[in-house]
Protein backbone atom coordinates (compact mmCIF):
# COMPACT_ATOMS: atom_id res chain seq x y z
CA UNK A 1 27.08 14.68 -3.57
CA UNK A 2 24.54 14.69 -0.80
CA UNK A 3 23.80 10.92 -1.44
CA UNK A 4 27.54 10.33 -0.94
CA UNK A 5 27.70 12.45 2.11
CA UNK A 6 24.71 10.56 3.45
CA UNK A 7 26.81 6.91 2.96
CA UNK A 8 29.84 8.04 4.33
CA UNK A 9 27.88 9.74 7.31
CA UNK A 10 25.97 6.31 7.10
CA UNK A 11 29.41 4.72 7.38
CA UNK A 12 31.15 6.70 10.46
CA UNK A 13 27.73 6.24 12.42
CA UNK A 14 27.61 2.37 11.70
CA UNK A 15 30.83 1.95 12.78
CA UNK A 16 30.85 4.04 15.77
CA UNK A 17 27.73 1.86 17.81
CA UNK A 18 26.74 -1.43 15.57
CA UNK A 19 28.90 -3.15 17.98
CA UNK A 20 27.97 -1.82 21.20
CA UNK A 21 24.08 -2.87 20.18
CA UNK A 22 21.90 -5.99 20.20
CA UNK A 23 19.70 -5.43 17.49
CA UNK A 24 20.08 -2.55 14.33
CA UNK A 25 16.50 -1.86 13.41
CA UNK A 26 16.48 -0.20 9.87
CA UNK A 27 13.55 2.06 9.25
CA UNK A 28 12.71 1.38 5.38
CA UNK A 29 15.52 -0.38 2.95
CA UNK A 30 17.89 1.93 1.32
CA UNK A 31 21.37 3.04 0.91
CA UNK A 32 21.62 4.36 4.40
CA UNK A 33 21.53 1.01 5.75
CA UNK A 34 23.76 -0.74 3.95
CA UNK A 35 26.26 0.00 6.43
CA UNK A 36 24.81 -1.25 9.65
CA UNK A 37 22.94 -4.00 8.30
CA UNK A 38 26.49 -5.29 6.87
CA UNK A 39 28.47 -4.77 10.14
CA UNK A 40 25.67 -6.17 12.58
CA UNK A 41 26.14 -9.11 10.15
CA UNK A 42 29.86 -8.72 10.69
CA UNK A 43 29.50 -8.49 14.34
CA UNK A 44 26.86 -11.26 14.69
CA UNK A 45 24.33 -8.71 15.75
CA UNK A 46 20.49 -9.32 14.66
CA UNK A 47 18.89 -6.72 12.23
CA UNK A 48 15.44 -5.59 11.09
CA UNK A 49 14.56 -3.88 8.55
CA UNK A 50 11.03 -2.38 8.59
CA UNK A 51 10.20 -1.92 4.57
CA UNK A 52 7.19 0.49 3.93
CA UNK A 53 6.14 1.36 0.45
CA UNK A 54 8.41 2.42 -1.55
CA UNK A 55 11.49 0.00 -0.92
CA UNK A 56 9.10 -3.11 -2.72
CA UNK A 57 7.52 -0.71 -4.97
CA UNK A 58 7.67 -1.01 -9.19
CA UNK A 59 5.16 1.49 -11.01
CA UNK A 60 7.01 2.22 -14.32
CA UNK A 61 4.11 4.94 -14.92
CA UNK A 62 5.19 7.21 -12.91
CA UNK A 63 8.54 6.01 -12.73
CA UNK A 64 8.34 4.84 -8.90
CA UNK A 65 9.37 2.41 -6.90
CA UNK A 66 13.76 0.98 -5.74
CA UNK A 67 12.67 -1.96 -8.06
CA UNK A 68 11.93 0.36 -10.73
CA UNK A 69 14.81 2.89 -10.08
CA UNK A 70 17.29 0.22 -10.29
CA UNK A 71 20.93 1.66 -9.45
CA UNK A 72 23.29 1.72 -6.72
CA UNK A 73 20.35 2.08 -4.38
CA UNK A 74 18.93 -1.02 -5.91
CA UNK A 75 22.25 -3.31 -4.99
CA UNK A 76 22.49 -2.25 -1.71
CA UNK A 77 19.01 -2.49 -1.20
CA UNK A 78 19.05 -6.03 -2.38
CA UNK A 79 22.15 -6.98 -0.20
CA UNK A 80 20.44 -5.74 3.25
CA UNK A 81 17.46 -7.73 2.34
CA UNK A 82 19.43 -10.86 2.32
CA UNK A 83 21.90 -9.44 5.39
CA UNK A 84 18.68 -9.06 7.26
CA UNK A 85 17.81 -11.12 10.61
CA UNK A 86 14.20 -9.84 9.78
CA UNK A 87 12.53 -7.92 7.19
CA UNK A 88 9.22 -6.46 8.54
CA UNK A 89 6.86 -5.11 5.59
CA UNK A 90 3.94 -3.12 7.04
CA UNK A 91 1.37 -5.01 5.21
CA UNK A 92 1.65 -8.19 3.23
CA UNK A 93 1.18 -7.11 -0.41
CA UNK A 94 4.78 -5.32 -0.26
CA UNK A 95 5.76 -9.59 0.23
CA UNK A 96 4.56 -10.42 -2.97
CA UNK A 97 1.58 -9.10 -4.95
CA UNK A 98 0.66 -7.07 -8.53
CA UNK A 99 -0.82 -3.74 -8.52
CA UNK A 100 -3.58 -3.47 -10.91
CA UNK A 101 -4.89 0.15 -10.17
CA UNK A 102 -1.84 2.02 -11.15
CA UNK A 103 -1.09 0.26 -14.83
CA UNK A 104 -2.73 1.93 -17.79
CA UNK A 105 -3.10 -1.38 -19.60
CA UNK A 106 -4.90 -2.80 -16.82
CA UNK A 107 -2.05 -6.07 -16.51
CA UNK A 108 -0.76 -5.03 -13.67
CA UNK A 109 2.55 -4.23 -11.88
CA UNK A 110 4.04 -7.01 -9.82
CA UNK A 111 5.50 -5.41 -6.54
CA UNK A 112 6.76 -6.89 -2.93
CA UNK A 113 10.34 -8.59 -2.43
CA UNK A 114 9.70 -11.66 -3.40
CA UNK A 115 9.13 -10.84 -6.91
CA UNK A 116 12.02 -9.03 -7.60
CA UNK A 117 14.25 -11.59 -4.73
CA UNK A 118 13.08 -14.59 -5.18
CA UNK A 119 15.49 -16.49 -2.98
CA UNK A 120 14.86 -14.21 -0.27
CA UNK A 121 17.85 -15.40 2.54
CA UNK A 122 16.26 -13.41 5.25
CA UNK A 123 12.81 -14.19 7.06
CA UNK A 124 9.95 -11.90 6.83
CA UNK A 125 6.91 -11.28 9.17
CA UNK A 126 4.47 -8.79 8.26
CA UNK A 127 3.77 -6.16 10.97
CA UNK A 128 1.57 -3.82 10.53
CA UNK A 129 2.17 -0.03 12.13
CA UNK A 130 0.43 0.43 15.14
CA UNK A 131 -1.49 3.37 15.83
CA UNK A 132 -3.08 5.06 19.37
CA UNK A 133 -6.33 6.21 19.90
CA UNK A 134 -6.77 9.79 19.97
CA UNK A 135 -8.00 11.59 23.42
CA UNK A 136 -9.66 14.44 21.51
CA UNK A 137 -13.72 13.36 21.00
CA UNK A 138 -14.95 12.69 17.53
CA UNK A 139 -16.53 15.61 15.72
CA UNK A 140 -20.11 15.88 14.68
CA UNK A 141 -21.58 13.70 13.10
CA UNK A 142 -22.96 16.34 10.54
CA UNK A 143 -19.73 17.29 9.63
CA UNK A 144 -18.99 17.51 6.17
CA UNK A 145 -16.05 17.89 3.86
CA UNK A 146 -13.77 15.72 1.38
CA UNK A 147 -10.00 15.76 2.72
CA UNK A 148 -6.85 14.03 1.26
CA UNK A 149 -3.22 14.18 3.43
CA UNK A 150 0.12 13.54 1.28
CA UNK A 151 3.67 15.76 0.90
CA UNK A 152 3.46 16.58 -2.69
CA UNK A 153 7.07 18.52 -3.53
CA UNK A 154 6.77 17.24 -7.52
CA UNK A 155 5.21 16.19 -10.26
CA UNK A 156 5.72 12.45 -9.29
CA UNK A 157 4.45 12.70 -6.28
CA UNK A 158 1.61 15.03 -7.62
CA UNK A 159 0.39 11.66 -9.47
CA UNK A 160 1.54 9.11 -7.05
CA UNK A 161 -0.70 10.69 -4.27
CA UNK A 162 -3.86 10.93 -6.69
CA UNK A 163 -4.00 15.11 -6.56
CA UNK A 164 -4.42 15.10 -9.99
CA UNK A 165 -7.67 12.74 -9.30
CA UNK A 166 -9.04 14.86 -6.68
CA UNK A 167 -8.56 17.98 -8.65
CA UNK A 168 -10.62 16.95 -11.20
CA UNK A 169 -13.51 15.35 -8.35
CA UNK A 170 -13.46 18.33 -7.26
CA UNK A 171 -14.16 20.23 -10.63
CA UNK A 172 -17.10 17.61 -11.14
CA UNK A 173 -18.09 18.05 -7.48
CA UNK A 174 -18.45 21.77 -7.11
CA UNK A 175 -21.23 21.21 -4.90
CA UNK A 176 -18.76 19.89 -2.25
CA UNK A 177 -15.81 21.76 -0.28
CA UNK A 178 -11.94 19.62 -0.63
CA UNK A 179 -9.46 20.20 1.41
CA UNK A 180 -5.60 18.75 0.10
CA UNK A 181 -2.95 18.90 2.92
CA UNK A 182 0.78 18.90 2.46
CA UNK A 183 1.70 20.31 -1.03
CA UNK A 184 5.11 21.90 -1.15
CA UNK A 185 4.29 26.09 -1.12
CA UNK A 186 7.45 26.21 -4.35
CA UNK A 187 5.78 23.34 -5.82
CA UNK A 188 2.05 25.14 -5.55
CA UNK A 189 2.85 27.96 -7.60
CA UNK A 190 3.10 25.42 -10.74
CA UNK A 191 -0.13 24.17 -10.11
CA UNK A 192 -1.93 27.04 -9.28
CA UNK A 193 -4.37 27.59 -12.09
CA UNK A 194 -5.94 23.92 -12.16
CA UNK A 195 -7.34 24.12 -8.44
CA UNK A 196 -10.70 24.63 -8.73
CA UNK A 197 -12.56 27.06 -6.00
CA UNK A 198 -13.44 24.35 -4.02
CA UNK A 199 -10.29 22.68 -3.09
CA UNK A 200 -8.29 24.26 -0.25
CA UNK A 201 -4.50 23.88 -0.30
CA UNK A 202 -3.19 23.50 3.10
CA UNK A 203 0.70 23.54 3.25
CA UNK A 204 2.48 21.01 5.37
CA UNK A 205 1.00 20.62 8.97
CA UNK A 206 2.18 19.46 12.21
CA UNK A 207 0.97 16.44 13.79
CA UNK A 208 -1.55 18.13 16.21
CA UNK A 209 -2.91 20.82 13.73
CA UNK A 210 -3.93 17.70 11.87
CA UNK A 211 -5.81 16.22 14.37
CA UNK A 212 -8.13 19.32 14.08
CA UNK A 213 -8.07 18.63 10.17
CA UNK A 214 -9.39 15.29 10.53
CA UNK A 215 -12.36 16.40 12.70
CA UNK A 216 -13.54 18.34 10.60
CA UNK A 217 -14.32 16.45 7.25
CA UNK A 218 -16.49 13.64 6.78
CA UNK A 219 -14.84 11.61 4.29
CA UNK A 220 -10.98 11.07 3.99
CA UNK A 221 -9.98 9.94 0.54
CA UNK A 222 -6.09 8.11 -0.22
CA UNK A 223 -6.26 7.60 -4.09
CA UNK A 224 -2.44 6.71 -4.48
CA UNK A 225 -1.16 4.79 -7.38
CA UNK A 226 1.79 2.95 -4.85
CA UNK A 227 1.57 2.46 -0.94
CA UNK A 228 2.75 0.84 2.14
CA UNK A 229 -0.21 1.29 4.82
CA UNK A 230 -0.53 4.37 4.63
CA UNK A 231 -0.63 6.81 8.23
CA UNK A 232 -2.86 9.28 7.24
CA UNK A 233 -5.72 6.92 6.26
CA UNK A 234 -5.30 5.18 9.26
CA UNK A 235 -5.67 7.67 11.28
CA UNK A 236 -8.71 9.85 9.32
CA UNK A 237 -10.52 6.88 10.36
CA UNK A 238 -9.81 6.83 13.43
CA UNK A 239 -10.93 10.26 14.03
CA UNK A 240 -14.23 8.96 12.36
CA UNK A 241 -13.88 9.82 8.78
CA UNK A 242 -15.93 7.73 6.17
CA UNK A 243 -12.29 6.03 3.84
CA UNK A 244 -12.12 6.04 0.23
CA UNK A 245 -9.49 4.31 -0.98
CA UNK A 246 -7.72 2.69 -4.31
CA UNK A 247 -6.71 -0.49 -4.72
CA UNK A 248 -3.27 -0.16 -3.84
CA UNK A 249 -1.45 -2.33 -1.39
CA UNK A 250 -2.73 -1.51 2.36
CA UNK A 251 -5.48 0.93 1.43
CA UNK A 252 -7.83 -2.16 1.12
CA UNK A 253 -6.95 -3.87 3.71
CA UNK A 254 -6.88 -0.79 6.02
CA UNK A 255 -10.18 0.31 4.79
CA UNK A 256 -12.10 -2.87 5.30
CA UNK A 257 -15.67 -2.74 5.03
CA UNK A 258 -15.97 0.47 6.47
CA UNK A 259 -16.01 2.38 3.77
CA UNK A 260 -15.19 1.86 -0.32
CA UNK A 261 -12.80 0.62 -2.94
CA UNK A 262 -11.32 2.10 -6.16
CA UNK A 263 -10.73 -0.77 -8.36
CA UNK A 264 -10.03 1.51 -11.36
CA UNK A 265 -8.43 5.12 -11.61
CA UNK A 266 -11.64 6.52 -13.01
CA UNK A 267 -13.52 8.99 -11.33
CA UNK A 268 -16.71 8.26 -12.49
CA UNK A 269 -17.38 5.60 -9.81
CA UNK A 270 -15.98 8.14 -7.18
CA UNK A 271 -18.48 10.94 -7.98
CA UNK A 272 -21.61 11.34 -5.19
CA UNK A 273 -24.18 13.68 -5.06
């Protein structure tokens, strides 16, 4: 019911300013912009359609991705992408690409558009999210501390964001203080009695508390099985932290060479003294 209130509310908004506009600018691909990417097509109106993670996913392990979930929110997905003036995916493997990192068999996933809409209408340019540099000075240098950001409300996104991975780090690491922001306080109580002594849960913060956060940890780690470029990571290392990253989409290519790679999800290679 709340999906079809969302539509029709989708619906009444569309048609109320689409055609008093120049441009509709769609923030990720789903149902709710079916309608104003189909009337700015109507109206001869240009549309964008920013697509971040999840809207070129496909990670049947966890059962992720709107190329995976298939559905009504598949076809209309599918239609805006070939409405589209522009579709703008924040980093180019959600164009076309195959995630090796979050498939058991080690075959890999393919994931982007252009696997799963192969004759594309639309054009696509890659842009990247842009990020400012924080005013507040970097910590200390001796700072220390292993942090991971992600909203985890279920067990899918439990996995997806790579808790279960730093939970057990963290068992193997006992030596070392985790911090996990952003689980769910309902969804906590079911996962109470793995977290180790040495991993702090920290519910849901706001955007300045987790500037703080970040200045106080020395390495920021984004193990996800599926991403788009992902904020957090971006910004822990802007604040100075030392990235740790999977092989997933952005992460690389946000990461660089400043700090490492996890080709496989085994935690072996991630364990340090």
């Amino acid at each position: 019911m709340m999906k079809i209130a969302n539509i029709f509310s989708s619906f009444l908004f569309a048609l109320k300013w689409v055609w008093k506009v120049d441009v509709v600018f769609c923030w990720f691909g789903g149902y709710h912009g079916f309608f104003p990417v189909l009337l700015a097509k109507i109206f001869n109106k240009k549309s964008i359609i920013v697509v971040g993670g999840y809207d070129a996913a496909y990670v049947p392990s966890i059962s992720y991705g709107i190329f995976y979930t298939g559905g009504f929110q598949l076809w209309c997905v599918k239609m805006i992408y070939n409405w589209a003036t522009w579709i703008c995916p924040v980093d180019e493997s959600l164009v076309k690409s195959t995630n090796y990192y979050a498939d058991p068999s080690g075959v890999g996933y393919n994931t982007g558009i252009l696997n799963f809409i192969p004759l594309l209408q639309s054009k696509m340019a890659v842009v990247p999210s842009g990020y400012i540099e924080p005013k507040m000075p970097k910590a200390d240098l001796k700072r220390s501390g292993i942090l991971s950001i992600a909203m985890i409300e279920n067990d899918k996104d439990f996995y997806l964001k790579g808790l279960d991975i730093v939970i057990d780090l963290a068992k193997k690491m006992a030596q070392h203080n985790f911090t996990f922001v952003g689980i769910d306080p309902y969804y906590f109580k079911t996962i109470e009695s793995k977290i180790p002594e040495n991993l702090e849960i920290v519910y849901p913060l706001d955007h300045n508390s987790l500037m703080e956060v970040y200045m106080n940890h020395k390495i920021y780690l984004q193990i996800s099985m599926s991403e788009g470029l992902p904020n957090s990571l971006c910004e822990a290392m802007l604040f100075g932290c030392i990235p740790i990253g999977s092989n997933v989409n952005g992460i690389p290519n946000a990461i660089g060479n400043t700090g490492f790679i996890l080709y496989e999800k085994k935690i072996q290679t991630l364990i340090i003294s």
